[in-house]
Protein backbone atom coordinates (compact mmCIF):
# COMPACT_ATOMS: atom_id res chain seq x y z
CA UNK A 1 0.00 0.00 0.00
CA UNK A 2 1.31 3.38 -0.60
CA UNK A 3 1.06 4.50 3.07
CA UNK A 4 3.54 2.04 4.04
CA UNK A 5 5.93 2.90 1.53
CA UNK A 6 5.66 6.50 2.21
CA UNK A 7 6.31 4.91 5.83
CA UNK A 8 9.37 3.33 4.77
CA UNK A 9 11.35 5.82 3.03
CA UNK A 10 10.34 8.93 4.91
CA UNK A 11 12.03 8.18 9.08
CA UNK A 12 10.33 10.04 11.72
CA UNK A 13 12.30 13.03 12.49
CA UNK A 14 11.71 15.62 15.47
CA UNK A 15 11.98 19.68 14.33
CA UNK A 16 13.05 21.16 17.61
CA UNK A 17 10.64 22.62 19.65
CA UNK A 18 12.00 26.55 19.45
CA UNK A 19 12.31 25.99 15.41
CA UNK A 20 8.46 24.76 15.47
CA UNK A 21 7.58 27.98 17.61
CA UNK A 22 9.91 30.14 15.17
CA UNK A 23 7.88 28.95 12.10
CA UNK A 24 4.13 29.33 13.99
CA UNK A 25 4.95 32.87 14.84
CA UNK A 26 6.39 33.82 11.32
CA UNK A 27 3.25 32.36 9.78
CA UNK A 28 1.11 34.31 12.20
CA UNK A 29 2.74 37.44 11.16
CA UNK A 30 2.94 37.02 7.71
CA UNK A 31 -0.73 36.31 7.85
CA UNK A 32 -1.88 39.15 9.45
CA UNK A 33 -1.63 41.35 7.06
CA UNK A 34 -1.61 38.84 3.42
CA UNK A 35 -4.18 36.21 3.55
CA UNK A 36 -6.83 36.22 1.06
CA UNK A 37 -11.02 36.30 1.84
CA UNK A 38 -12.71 33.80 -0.74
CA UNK A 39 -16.39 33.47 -0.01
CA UNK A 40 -16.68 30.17 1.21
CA UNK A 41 -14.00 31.26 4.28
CA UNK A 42 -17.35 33.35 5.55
CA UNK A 43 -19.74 31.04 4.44
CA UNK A 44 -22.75 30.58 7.59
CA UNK A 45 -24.36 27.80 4.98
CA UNK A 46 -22.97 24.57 5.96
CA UNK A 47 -24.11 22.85 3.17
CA UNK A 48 -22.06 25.34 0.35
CA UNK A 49 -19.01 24.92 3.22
CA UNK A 50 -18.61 21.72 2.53
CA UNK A 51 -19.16 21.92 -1.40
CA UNK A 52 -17.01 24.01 -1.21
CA UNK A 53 -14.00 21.50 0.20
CA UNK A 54 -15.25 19.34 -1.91
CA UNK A 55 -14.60 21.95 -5.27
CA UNK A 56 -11.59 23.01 -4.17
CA UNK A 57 -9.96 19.38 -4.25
CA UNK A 58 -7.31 19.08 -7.24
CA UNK A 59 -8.32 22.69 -8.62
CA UNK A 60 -7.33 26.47 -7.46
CA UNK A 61 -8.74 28.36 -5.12
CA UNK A 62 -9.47 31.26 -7.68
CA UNK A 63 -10.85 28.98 -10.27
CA UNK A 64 -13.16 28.04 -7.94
CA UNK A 65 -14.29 31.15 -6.87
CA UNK A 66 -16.77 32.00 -9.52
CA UNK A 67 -18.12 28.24 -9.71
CA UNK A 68 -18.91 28.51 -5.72
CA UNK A 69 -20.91 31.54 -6.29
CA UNK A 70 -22.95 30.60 -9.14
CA UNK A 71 -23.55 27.04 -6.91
CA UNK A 72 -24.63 28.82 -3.95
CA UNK A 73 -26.66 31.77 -5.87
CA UNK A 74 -28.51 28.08 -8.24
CA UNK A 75 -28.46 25.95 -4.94
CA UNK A 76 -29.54 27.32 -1.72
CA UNK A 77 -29.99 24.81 0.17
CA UNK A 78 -29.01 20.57 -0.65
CA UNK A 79 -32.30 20.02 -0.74
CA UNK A 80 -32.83 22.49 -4.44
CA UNK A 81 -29.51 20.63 -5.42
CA UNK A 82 -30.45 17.10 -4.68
CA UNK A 83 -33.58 17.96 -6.69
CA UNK A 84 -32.07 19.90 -9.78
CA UNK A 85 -31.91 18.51 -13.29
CA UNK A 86 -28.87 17.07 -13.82
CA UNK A 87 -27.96 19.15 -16.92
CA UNK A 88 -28.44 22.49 -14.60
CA UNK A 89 -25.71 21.16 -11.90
CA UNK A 90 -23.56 19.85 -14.96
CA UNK A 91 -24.03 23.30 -16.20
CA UNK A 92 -22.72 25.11 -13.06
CA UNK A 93 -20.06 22.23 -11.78
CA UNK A 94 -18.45 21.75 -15.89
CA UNK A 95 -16.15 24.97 -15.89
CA UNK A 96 -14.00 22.95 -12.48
CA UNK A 97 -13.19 19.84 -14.60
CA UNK A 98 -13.16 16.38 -13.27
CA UNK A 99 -16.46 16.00 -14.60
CA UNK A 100 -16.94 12.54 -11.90
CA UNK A 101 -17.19 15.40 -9.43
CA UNK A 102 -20.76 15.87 -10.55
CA UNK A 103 -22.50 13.16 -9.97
CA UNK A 104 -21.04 12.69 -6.65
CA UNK A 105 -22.19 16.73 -5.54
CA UNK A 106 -25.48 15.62 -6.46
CA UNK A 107 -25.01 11.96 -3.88
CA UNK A 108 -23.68 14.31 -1.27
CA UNK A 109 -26.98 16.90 -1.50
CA UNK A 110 -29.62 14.09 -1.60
CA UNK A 111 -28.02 12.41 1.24
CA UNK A 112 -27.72 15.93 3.25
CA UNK A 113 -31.13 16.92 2.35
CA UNK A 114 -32.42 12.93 3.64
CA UNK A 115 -30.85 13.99 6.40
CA UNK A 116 -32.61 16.95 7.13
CA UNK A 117 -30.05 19.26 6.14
CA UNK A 118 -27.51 18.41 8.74
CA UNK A 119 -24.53 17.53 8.23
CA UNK A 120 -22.25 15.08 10.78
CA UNK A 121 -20.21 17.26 13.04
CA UNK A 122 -17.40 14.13 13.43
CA UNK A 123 -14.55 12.89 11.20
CA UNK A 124 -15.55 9.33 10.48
CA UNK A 125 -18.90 10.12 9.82
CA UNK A 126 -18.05 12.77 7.53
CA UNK A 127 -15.54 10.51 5.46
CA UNK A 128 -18.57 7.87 4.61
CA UNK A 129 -20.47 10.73 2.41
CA UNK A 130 -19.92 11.00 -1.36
CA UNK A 131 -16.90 13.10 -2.12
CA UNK A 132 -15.65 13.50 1.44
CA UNK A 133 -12.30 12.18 2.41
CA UNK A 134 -10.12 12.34 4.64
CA UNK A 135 -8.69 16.07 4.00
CA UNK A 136 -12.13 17.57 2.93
CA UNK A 137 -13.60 16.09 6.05
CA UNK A 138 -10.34 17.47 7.96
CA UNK A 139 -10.76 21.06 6.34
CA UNK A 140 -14.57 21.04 7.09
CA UNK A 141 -14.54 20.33 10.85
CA UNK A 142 -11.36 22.66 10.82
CA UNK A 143 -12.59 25.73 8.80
CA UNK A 144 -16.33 25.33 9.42
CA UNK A 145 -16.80 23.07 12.53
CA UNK A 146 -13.74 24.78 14.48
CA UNK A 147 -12.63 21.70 15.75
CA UNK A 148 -10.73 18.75 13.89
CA UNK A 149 -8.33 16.87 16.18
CA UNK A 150 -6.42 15.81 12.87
CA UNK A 151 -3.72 17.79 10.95
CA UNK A 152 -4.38 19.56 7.83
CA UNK A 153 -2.30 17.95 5.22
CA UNK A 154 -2.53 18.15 1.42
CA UNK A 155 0.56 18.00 -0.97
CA UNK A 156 1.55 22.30 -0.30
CA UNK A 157 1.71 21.19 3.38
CA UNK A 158 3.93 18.52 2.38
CA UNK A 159 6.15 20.83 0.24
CA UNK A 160 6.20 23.72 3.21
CA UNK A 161 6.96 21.27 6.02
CA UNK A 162 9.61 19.48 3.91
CA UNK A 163 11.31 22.46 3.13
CA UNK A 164 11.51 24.11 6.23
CA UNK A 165 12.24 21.48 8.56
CA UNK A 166 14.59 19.37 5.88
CA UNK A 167 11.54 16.74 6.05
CA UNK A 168 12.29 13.83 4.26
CA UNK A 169 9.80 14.03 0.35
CA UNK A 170 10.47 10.96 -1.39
CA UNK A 171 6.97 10.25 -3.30
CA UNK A 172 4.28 11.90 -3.84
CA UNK A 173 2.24 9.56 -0.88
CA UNK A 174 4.30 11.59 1.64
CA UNK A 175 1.01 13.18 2.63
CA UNK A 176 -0.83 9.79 3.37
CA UNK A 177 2.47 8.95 5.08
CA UNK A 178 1.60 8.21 9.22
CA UNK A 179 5.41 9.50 9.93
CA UNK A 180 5.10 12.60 8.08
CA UNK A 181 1.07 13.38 9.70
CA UNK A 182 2.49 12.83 12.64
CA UNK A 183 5.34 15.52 12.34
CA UNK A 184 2.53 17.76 10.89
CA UNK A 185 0.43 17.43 13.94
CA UNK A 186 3.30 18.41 16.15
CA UNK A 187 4.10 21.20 13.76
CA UNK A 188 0.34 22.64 14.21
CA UNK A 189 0.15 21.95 17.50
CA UNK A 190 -3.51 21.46 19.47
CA UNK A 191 -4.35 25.23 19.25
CA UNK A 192 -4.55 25.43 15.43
CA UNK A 193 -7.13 26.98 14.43
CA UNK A 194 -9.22 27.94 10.87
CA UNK A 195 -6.66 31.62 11.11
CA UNK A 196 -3.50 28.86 11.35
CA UNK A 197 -5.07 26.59 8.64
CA UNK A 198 -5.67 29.51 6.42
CA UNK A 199 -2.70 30.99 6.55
CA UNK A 200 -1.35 27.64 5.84
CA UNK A 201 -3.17 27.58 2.72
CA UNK A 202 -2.47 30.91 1.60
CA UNK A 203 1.31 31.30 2.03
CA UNK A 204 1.37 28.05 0.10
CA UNK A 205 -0.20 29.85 -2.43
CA UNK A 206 1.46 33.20 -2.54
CA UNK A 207 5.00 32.27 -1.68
CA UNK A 208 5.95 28.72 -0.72
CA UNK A 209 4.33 27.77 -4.09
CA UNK A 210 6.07 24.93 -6.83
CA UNK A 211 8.60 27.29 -7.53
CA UNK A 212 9.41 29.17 -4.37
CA UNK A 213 9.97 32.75 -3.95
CA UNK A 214 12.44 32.42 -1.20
CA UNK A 215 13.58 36.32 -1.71
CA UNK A 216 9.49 37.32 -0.10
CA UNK A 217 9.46 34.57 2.01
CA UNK A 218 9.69 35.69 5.95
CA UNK A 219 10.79 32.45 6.81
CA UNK A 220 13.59 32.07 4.66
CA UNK A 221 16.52 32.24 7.11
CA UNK A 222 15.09 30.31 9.47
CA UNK A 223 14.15 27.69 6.94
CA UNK A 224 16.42 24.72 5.19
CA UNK A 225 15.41 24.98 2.07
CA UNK A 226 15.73 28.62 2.06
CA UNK A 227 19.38 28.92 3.33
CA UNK A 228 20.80 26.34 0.92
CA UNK A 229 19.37 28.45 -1.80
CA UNK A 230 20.24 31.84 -0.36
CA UNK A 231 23.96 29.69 0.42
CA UNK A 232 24.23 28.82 -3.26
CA UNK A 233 23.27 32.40 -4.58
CA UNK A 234 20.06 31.54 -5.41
CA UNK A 235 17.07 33.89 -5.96
């Protein structure tokens, strides 16, 4: 199974405890002043919150932007999804790609509007619905529940935490990999909150991104990957 290779190759290591406090408080700072507001993040409809998680999955942020509105503006509640013609959700869902998406949107509204509109408020639960897994059901309770218990980790979390701590990335299963989740919930800690996960998101976005931008980046000589490249003459 992937997990266990991901176990094999990538050996627990332990980021001290003053260079995990460095890297909370550099985040916090940074975000204070640069993350972004995308609808969903002030979303009181917990039906479009979790469509939303579910959207975002494999596609950006700003693509999705447009496609959440027009969902929640067409759908109000799950109950006029479960109950809309399948060419009018098509319609709305096509411009995200991953056209399996849409049929499994449409499982996840009839079972939320069987259900009265409610939607689980736990983690196992929550993974047995169409189109929740584990990180969508992670990133719901996180950004929507405000609780989670579990570390938010998708494959920018991976590429932060490797670079900064000198985390061992060997495949592309690190994230599924029990060694490397385990780090991650050290890293976050048990007071991370939605603000922590956000910023998370965002400075993966704006400046940790595929190819980093080390010479913004206010974690950069605190950070591994950031003083071999400043070492080398990098920019």
């Amino acid at each position: 199974m992937p997990e266990r290779i991901a176990d094999r190759q990538a050996a627990p290591t332990c980021p001290a405890s003053t260079r995990v406090a460095r890297f909370r408080a550099g985040l916090r700072r940074w975000g204070s002043t640069q993350t972004i507001h995308f609808p969903w993040r002030r979303s009181a409809n917990k039906f479009h919150a979790l469509v939303a998680e579910v959207m975002l999955q494999r596609t950006r942020a700003n693509q999705v932007k447009q496609v959440y509105e027009t969902f929640c503006s067409s759908f109000p509640t799950a109950h006029s999804a479960a109950l809309a013609p399948t060419e009018k959700l098509r319609k709305v869902l096509k411009p995200l790609g991953l056209p399996h998406r849409i049929p499994q949107v449409r499982r996840l509204a009839q079972y939320i509007a069987r259900n009265g509109g409610k939607i689980p408020a736990d983690h196992k639960s929550l993974t047995s619905l169409p189109a929740v897994g584990e990180y969508v059901a992670t990133a719901f309770l996180l950004f929507h529940g405000r609780t989670s218990g579990r570390p938010l980790v998708d494959a920018n979390v991976v590429r932060l935490y490797s670079r900064y701590f000198g985390l061992p990335l060997h495949t592309v299963e690190t994230r599924r990999s029990t060694s490397f989740r385990a780090q991650a919930s050290r890293i976050q800690g048990p007071r991370f909150r939605s603000v922590d996960g956000y910023t998370t998101l965002d400075f993966c976005r704006m400046v940790c991104t595929s190819t980093p931008r080390c010479s913004e980046c206010i974690l950069r000589l605190s950070c591994v990957y950031g003083r071999r490249t400043n070492s080398a003459g990098g920019h």
